[in-house]
PDB file of N, CA and C in Angstrom:
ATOM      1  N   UNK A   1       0.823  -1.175   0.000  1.00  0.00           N
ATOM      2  CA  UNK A   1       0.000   0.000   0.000  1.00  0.00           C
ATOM      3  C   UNK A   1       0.877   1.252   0.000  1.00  0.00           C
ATOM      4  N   UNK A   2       0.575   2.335  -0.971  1.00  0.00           N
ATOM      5  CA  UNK A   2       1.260   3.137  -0.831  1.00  0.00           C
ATOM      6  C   UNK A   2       0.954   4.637   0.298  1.00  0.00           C
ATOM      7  N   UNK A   3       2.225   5.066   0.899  1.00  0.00           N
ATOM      8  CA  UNK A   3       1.923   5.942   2.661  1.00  0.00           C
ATOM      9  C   UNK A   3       1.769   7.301   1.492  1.00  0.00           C
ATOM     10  N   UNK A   4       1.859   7.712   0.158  1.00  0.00           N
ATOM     11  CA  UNK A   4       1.460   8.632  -0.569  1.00  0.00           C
ATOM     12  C   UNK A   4      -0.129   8.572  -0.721  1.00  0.00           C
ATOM     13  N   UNK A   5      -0.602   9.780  -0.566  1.00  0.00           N
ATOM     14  CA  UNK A   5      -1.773  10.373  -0.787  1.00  0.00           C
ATOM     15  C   UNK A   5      -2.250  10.962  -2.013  1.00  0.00           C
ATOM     16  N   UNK A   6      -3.519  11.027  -2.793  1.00  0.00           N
ATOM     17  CA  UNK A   6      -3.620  11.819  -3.850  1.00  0.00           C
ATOM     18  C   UNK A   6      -4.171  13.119  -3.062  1.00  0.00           C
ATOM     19  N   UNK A   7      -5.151  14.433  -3.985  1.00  0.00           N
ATOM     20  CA  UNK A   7      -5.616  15.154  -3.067  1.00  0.00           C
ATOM     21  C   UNK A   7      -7.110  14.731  -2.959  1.00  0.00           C
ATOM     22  N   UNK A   8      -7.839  13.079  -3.555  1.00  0.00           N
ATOM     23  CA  UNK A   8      -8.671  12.455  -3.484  1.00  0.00           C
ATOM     24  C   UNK A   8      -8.757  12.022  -2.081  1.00  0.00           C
ATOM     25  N   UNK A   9      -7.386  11.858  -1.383  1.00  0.00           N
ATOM     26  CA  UNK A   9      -7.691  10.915  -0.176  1.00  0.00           C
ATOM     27  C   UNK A   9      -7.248   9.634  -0.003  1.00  0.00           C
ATOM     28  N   UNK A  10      -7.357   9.130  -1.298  1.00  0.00           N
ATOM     29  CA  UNK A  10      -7.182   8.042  -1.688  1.00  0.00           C
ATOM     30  C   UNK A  10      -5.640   7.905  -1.709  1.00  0.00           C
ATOM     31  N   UNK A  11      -5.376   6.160  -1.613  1.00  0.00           N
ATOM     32  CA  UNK A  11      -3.606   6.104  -1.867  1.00  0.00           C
ATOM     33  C   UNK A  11      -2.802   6.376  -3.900  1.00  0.00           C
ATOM     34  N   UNK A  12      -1.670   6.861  -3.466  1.00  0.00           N
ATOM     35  CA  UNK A  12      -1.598   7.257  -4.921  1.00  0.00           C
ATOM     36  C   UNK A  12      -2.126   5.912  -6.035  1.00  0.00           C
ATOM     37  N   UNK A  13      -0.934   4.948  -5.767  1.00  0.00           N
ATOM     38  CA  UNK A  13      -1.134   3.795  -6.253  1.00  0.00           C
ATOM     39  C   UNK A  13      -2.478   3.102  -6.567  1.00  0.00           C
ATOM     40  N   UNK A  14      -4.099   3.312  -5.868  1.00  0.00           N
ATOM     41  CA  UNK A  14      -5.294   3.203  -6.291  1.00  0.00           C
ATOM     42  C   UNK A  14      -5.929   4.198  -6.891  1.00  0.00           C
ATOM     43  N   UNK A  15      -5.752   5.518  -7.082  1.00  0.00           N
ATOM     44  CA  UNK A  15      -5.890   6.398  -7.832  1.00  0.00           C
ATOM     45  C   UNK A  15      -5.483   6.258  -9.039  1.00  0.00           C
ATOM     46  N   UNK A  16      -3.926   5.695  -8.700  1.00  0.00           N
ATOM     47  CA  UNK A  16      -3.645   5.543 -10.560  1.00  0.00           C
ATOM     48  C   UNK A  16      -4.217   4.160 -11.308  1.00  0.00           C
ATOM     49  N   UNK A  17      -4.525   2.861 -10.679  1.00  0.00           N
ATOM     50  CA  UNK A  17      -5.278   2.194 -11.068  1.00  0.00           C
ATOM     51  C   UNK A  17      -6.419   2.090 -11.373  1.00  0.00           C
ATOM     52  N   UNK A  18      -7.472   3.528 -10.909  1.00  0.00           N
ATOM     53  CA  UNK A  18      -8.681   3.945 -11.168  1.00  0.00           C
ATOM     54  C   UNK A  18      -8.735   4.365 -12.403  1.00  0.00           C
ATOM     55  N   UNK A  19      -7.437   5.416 -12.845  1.00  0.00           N
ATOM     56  CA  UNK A  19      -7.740   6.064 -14.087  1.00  0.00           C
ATOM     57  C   UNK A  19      -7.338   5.656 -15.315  1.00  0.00           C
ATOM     58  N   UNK A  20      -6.687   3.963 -15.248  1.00  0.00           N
ATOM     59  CA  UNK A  20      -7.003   2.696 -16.577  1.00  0.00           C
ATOM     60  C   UNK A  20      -8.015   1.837 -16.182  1.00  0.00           C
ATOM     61  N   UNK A  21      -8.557   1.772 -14.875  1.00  0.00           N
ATOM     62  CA  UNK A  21      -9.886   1.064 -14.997  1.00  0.00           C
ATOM     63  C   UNK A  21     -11.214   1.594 -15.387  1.00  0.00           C
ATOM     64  N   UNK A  22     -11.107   2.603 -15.665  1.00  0.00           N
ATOM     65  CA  UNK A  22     -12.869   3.563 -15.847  1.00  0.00           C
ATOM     66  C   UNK A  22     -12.024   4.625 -16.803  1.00  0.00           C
ATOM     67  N   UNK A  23     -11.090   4.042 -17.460  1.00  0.00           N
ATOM     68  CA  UNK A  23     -10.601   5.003 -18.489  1.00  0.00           C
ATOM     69  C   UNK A  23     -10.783   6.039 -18.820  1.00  0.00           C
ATOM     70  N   UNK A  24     -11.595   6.593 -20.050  1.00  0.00           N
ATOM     71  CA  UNK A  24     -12.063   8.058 -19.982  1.00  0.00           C
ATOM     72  C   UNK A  24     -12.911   9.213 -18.874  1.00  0.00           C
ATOM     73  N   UNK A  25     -13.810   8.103 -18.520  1.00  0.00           N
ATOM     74  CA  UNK A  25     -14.231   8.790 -17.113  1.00  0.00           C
ATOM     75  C   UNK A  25     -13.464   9.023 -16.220  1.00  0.00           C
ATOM     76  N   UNK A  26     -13.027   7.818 -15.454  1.00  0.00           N
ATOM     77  CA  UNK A  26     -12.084   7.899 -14.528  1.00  0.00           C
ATOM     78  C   UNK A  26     -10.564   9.339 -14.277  1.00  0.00           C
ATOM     79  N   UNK A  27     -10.427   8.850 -15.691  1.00  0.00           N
ATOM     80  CA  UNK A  27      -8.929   9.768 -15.713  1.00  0.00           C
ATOM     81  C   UNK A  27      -9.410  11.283 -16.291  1.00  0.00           C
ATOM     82  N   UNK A  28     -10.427  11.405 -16.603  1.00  0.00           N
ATOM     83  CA  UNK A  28     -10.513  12.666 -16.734  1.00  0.00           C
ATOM     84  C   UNK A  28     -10.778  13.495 -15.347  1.00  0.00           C
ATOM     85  N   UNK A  29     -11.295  12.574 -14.276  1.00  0.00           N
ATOM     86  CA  UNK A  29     -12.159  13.267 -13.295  1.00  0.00           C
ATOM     87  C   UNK A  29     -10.887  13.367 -12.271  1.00  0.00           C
ATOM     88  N   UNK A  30      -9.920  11.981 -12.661  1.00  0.00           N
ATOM     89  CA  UNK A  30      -8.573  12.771 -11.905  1.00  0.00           C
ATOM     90  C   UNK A  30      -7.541  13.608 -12.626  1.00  0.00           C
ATOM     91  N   UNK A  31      -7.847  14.300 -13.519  1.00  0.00           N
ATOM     92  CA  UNK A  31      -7.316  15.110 -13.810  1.00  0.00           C
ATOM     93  C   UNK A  31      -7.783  16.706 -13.589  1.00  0.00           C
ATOM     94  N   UNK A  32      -8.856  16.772 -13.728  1.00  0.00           N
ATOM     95  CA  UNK A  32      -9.822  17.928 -12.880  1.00  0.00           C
ATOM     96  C   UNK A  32      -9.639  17.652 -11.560  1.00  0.00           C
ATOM     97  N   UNK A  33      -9.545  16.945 -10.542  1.00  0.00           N
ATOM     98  CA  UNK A  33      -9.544  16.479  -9.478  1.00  0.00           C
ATOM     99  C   UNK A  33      -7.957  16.582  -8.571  1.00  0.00           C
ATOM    100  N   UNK A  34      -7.389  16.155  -9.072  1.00  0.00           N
ATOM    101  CA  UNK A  34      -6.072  15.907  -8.893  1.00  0.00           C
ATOM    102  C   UNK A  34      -5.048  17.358  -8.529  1.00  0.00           C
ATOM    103  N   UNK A  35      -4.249  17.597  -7.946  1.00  0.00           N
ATOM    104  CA  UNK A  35      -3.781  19.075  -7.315  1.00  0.00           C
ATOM    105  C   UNK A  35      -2.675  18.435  -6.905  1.00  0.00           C
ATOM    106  N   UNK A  36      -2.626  17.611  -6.137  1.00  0.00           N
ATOM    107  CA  UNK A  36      -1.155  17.126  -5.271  1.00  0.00           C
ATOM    108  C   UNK A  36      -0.288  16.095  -6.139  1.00  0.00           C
ATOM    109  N   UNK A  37      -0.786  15.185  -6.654  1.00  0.00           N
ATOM    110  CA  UNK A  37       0.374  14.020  -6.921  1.00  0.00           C
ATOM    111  C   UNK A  37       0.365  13.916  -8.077  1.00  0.00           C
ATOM    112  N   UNK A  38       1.486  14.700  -8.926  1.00  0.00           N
ATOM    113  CA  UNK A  38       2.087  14.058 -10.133  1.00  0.00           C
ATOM    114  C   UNK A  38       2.230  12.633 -10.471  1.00  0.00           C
ATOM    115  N   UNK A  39       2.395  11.169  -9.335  1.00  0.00           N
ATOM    116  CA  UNK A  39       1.680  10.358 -10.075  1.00  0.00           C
ATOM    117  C   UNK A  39       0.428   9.830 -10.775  1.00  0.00           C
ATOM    118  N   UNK A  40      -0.504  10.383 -10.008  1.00  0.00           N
ATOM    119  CA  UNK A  40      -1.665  10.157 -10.195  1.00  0.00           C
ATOM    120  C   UNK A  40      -2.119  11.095 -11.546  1.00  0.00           C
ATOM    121  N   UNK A  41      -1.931  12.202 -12.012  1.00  0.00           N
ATOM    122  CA  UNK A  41      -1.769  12.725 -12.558  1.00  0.00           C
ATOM    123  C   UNK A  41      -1.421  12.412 -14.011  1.00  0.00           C
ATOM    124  N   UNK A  42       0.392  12.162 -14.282  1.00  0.00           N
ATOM    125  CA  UNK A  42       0.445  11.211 -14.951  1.00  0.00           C
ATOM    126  C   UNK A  42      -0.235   9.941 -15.499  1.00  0.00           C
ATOM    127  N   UNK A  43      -0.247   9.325 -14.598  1.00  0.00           N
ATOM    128  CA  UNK A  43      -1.354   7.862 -15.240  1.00  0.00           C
ATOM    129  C   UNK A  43      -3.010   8.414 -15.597  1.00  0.00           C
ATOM    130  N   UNK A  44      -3.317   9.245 -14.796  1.00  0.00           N
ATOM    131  CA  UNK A  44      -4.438  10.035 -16.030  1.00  0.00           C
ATOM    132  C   UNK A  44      -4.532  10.533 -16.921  1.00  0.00           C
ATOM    133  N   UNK A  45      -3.449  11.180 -17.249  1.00  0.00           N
ATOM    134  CA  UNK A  45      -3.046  11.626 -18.738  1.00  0.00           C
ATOM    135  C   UNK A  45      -2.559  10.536 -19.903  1.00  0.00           C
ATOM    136  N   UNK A  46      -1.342   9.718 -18.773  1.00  0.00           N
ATOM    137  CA  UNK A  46      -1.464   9.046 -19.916  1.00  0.00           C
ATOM    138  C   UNK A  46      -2.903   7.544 -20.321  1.00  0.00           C
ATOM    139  N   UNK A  47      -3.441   7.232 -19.227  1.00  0.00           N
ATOM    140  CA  UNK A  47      -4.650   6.628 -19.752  1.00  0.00           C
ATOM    141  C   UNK A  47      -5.612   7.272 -21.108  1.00  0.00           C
ATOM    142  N   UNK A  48      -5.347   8.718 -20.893  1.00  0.00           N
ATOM    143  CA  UNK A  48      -6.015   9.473 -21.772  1.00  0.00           C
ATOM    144  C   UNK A  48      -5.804   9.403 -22.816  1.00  0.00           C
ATOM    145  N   UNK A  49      -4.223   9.760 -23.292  1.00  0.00           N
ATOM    146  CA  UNK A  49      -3.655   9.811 -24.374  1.00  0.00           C
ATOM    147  C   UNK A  49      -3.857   8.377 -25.485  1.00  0.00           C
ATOM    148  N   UNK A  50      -3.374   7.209 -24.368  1.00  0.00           N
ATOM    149  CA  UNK A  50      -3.279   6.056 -24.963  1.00  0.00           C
ATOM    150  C   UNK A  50      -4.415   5.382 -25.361  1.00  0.00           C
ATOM    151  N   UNK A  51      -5.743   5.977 -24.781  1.00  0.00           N
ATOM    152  CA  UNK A  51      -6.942   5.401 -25.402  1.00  0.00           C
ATOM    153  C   UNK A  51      -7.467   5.764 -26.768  1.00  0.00           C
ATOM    154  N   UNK A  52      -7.716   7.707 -26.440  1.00  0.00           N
ATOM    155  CA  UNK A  52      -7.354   8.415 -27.851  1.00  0.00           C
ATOM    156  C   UNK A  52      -6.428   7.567 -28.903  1.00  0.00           C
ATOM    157  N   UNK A  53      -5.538   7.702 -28.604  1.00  0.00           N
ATOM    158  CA  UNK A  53      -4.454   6.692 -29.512  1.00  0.00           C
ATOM    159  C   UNK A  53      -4.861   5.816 -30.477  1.00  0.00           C
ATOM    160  N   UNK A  54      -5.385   4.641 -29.322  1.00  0.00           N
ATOM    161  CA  UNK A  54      -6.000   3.432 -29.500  1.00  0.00           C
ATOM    162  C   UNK A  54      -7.416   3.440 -30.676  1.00  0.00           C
ATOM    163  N   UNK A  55      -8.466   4.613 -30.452  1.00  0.00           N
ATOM    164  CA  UNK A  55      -9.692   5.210 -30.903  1.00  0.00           C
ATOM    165  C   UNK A  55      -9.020   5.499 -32.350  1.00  0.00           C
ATOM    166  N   UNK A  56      -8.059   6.430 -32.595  1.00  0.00           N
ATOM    167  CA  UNK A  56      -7.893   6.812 -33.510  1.00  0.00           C
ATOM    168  C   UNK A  56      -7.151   6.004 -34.377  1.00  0.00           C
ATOM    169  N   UNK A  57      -6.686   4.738 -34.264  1.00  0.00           N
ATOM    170  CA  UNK A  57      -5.727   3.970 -34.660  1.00  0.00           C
ATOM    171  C   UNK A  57      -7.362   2.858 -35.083  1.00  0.00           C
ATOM    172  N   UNK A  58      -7.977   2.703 -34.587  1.00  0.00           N
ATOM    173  CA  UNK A  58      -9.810   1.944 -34.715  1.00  0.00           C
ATOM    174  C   UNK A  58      -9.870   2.628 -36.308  1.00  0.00           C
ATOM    175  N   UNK A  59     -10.436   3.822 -36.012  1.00  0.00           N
ATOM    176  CA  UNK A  59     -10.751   4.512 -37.374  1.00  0.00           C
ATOM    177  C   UNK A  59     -10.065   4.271 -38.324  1.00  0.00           C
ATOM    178  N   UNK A  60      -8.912   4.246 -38.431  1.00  0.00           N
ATOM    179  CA  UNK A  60      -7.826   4.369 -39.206  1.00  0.00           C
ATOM    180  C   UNK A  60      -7.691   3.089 -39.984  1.00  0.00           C
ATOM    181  N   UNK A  61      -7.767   1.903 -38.728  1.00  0.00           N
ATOM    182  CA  UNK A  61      -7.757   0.500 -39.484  1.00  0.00           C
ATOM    183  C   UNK A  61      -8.893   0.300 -40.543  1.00  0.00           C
ATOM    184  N   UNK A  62     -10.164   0.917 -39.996  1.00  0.00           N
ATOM    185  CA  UNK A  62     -11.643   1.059 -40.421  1.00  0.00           C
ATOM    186  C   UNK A  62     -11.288   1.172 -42.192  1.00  0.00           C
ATOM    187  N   UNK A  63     -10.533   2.091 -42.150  1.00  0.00           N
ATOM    188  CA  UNK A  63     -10.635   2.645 -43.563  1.00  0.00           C
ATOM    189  C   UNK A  63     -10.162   1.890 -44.307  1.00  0.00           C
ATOM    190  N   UNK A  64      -9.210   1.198 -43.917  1.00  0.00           N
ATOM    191  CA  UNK A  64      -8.277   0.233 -45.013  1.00  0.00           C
ATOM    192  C   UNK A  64      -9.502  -1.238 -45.177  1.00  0.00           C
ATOM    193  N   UNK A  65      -9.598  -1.365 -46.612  1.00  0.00           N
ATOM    194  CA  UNK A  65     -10.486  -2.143 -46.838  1.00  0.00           C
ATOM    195  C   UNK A  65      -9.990  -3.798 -46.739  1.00  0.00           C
ATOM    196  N   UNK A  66      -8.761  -4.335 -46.996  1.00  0.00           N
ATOM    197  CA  UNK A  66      -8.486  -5.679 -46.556  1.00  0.00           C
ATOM    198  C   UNK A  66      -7.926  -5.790 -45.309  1.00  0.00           C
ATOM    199  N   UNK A  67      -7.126  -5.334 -45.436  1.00  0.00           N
ATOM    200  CA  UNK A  67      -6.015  -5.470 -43.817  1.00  0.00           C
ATOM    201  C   UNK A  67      -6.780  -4.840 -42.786  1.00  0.00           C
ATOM    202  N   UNK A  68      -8.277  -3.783 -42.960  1.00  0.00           N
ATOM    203  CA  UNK A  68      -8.531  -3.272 -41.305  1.00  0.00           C
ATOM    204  C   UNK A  68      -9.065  -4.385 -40.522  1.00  0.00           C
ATOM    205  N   UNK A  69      -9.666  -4.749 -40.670  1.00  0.00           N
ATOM    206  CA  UNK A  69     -10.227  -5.823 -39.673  1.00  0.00           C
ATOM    207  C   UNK A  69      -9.469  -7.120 -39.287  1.00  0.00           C
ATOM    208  N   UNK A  70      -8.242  -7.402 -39.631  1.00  0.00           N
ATOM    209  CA  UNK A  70      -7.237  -8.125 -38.849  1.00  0.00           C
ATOM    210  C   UNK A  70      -6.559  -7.286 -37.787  1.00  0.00           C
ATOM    211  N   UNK A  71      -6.360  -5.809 -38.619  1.00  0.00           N
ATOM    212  CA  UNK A  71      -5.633  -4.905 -37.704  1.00  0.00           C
ATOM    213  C   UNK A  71      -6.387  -4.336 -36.693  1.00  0.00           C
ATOM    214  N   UNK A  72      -7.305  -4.212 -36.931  1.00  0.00           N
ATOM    215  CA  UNK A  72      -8.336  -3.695 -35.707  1.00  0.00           C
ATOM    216  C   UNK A  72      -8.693  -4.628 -34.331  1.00  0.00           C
ATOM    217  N   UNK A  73      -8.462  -5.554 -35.156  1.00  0.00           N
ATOM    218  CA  UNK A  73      -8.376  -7.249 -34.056  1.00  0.00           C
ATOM    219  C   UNK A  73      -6.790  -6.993 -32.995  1.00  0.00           C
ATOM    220  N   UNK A  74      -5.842  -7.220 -33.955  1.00  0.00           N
ATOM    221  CA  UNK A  74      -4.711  -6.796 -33.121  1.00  0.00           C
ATOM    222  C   UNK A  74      -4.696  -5.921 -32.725  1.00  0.00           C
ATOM    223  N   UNK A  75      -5.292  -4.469 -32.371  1.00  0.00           N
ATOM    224  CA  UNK A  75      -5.204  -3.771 -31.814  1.00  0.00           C
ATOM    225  C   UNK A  75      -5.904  -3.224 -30.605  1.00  0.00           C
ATOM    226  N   UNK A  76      -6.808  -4.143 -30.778  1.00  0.00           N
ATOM    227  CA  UNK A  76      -8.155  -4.661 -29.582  1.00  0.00           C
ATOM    228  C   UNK A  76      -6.642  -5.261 -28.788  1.00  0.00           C
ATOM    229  N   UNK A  77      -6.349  -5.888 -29.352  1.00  0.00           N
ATOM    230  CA  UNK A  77      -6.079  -7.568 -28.368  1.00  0.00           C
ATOM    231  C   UNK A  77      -4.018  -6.925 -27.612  1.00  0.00           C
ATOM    232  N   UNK A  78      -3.718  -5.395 -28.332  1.00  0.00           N
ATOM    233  CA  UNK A  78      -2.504  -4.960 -27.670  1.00  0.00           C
ATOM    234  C   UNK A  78      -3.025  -3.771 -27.046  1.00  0.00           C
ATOM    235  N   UNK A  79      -4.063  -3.621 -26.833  1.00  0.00           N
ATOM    236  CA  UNK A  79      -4.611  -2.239 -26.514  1.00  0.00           C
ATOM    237  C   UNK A  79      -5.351  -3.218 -24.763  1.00  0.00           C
ATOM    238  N   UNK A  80      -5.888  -4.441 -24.878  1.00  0.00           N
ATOM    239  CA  UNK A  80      -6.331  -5.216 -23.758  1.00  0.00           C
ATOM    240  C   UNK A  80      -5.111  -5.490 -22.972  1.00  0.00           C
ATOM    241  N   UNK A  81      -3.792  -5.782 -23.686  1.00  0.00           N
ATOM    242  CA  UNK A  81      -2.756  -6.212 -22.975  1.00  0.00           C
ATOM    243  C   UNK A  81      -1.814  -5.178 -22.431  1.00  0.00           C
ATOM    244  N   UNK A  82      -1.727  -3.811 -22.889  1.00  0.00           N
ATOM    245  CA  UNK A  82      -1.057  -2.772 -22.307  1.00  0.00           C
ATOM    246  C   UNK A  82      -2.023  -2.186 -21.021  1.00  0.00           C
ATOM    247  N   UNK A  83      -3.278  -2.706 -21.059  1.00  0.00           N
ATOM    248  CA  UNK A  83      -4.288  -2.061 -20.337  1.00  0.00           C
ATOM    249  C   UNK A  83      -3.795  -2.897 -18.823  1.00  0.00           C
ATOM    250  N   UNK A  84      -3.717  -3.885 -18.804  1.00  0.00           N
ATOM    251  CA  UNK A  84      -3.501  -5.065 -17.889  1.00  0.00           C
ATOM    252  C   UNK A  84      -2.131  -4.633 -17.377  1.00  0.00           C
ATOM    253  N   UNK A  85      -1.072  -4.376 -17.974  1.00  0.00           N
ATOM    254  CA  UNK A  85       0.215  -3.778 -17.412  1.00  0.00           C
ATOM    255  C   UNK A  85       0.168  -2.987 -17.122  1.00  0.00           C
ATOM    256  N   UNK A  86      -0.333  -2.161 -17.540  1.00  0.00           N
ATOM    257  CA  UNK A  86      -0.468  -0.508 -17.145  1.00  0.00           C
ATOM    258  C   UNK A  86      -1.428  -0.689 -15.414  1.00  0.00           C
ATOM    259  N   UNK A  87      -2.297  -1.364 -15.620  1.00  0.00           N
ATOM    260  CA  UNK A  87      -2.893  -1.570 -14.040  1.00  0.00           C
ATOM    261  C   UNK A  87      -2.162  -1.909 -13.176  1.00  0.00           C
ATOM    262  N   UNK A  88      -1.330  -2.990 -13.631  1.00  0.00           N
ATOM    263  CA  UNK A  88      -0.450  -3.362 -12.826  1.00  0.00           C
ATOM    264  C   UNK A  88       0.333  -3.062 -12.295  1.00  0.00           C
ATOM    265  N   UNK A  89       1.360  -2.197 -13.279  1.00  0.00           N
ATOM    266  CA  UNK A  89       2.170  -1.527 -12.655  1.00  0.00           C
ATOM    267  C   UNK A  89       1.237  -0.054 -11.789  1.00  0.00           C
ATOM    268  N   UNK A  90       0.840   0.460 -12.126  1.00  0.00           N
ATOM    269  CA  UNK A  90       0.058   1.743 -11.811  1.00  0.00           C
ATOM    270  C   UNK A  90      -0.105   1.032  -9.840  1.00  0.00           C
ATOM    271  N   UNK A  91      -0.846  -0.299  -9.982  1.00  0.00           N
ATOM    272  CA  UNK A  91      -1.233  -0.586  -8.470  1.00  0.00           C
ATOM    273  C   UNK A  91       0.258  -1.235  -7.625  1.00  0.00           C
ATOM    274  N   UNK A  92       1.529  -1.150  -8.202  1.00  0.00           N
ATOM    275  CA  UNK A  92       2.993  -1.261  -7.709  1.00  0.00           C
ATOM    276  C   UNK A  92       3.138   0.036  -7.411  1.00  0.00           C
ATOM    277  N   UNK A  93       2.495   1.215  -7.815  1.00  0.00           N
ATOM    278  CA  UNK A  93       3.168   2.306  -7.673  1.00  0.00           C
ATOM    279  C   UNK A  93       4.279   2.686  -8.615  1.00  0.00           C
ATOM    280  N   UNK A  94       4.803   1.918  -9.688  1.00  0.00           N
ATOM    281  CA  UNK A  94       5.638   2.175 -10.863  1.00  0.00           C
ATOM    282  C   UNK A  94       5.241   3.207 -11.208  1.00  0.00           C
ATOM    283  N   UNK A  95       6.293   4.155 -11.919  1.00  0.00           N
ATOM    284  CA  UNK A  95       6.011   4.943 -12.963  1.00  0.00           C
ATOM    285  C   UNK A  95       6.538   4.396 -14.715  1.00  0.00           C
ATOM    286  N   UNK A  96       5.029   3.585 -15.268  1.00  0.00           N
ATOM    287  CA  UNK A  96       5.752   2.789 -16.282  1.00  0.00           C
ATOM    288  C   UNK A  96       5.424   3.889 -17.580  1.00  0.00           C
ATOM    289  N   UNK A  97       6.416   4.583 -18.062  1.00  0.00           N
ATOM    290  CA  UNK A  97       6.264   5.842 -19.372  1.00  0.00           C
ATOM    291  C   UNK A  97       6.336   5.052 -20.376  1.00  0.00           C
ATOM    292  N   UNK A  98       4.877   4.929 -21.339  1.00  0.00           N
ATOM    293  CA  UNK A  98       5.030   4.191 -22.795  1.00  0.00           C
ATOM    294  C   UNK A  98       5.646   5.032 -23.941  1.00  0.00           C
ATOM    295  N   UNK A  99       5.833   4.694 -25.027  1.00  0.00           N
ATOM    296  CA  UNK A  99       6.684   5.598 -26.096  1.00  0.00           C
ATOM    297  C   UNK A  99       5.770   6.647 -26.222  1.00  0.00           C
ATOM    298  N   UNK A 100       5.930   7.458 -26.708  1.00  0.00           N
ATOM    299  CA  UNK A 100       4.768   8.768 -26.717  1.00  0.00           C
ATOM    300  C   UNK A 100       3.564   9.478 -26.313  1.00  0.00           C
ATOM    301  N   UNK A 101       2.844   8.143 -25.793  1.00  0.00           N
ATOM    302  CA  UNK A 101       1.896   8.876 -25.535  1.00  0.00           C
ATOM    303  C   UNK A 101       2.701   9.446 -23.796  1.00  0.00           C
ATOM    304  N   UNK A 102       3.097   8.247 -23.175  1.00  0.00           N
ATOM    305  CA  UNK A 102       3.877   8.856 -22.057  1.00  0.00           C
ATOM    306  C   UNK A 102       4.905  10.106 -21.918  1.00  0.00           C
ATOM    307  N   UNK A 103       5.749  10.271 -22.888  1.00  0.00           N
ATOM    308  CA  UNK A 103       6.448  11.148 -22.609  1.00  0.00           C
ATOM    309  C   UNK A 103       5.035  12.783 -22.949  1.00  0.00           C
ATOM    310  N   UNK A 104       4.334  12.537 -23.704  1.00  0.00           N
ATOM    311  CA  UNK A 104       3.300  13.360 -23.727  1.00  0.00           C
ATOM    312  C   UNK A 104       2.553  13.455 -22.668  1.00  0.00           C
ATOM    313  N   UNK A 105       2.490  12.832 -21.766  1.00  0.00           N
ATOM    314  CA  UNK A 105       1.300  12.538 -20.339  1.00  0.00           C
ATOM    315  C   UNK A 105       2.693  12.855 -19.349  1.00  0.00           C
ATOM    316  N   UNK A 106       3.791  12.873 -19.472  1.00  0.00           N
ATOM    317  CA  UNK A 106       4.840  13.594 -18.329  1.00  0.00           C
ATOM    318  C   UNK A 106       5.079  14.732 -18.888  1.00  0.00           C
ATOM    319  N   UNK A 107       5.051  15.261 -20.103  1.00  0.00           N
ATOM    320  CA  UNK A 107       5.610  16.774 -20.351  1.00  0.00           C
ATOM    321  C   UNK A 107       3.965  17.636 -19.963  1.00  0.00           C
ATOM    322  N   UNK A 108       2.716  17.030 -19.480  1.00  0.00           N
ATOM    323  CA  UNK A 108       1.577  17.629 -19.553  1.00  0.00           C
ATOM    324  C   UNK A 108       1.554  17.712 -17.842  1.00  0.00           C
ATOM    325  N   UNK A 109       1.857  16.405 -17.221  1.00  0.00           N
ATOM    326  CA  UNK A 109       1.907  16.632 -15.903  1.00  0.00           C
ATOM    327  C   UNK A 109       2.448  17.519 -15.467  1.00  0.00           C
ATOM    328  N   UNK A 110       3.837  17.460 -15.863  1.00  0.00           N
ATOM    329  CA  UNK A 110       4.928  18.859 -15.345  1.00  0.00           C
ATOM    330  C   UNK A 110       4.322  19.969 -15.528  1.00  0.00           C
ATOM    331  N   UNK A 111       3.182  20.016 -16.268  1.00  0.00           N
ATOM    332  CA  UNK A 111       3.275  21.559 -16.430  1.00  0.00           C
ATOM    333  C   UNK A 111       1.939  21.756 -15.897  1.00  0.00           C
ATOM    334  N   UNK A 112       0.871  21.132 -15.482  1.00  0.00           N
ATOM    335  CA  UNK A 112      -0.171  20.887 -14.729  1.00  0.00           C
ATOM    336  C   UNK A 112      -0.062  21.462 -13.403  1.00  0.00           C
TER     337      UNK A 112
END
């Protein structure tokens, strides 16, 4: 359990597992919410980023007329499996930064 606090109350480490479990809701409301802990913070942004991501990478496969719907499959099925690590680590208290969308969800925290 982590002895860090968000300004929820809550421990950091379940805060940041809140905002990849209830994804867009979740992490938006700790991001309006949120004042004290740059971790928590972080993992709301980047839950944010990486779903967007994920959404827009949907569409994208959409369009391609042979290959989208294999790719849209794999991207269900790496978008389920980063979701699962990302909880995981998030409820260790890790700070796990993915390629871009993370360094985008720490250059947003910092300046939050």
């Amino acid at each position: 359990m982590s002895v860090y606090k968000s300004s929820t109350g809550m421990d950091e480490n379940i805060a940041a597992v809140l905002c990849y479990l209830f994804a867009f809701i979740g992490a938006l409301a700790f991001v309006l919410l949120e004042k004290k802990s740059r971790f928590v913070l972080f993992h709301a942004l980047q839950s944010i980023f990486l779903f967007v991501a994920l959404m827009i990478g949907h569409v994208l496969a959409g369009l391609i007329p042979l290959l989208g719907p294999p790719l849209a499959s794999l991207l269900t099925l790496a978008g389920i499996a980063l979701w699962i690590v990302l909880i995981i680590h998030a409820g260790q208290g890790k700070w796990l930064k993915l390629p871009w969308v993370g360094d985008l969800a720490l250059h947003q925290a910092r300046q939050l």
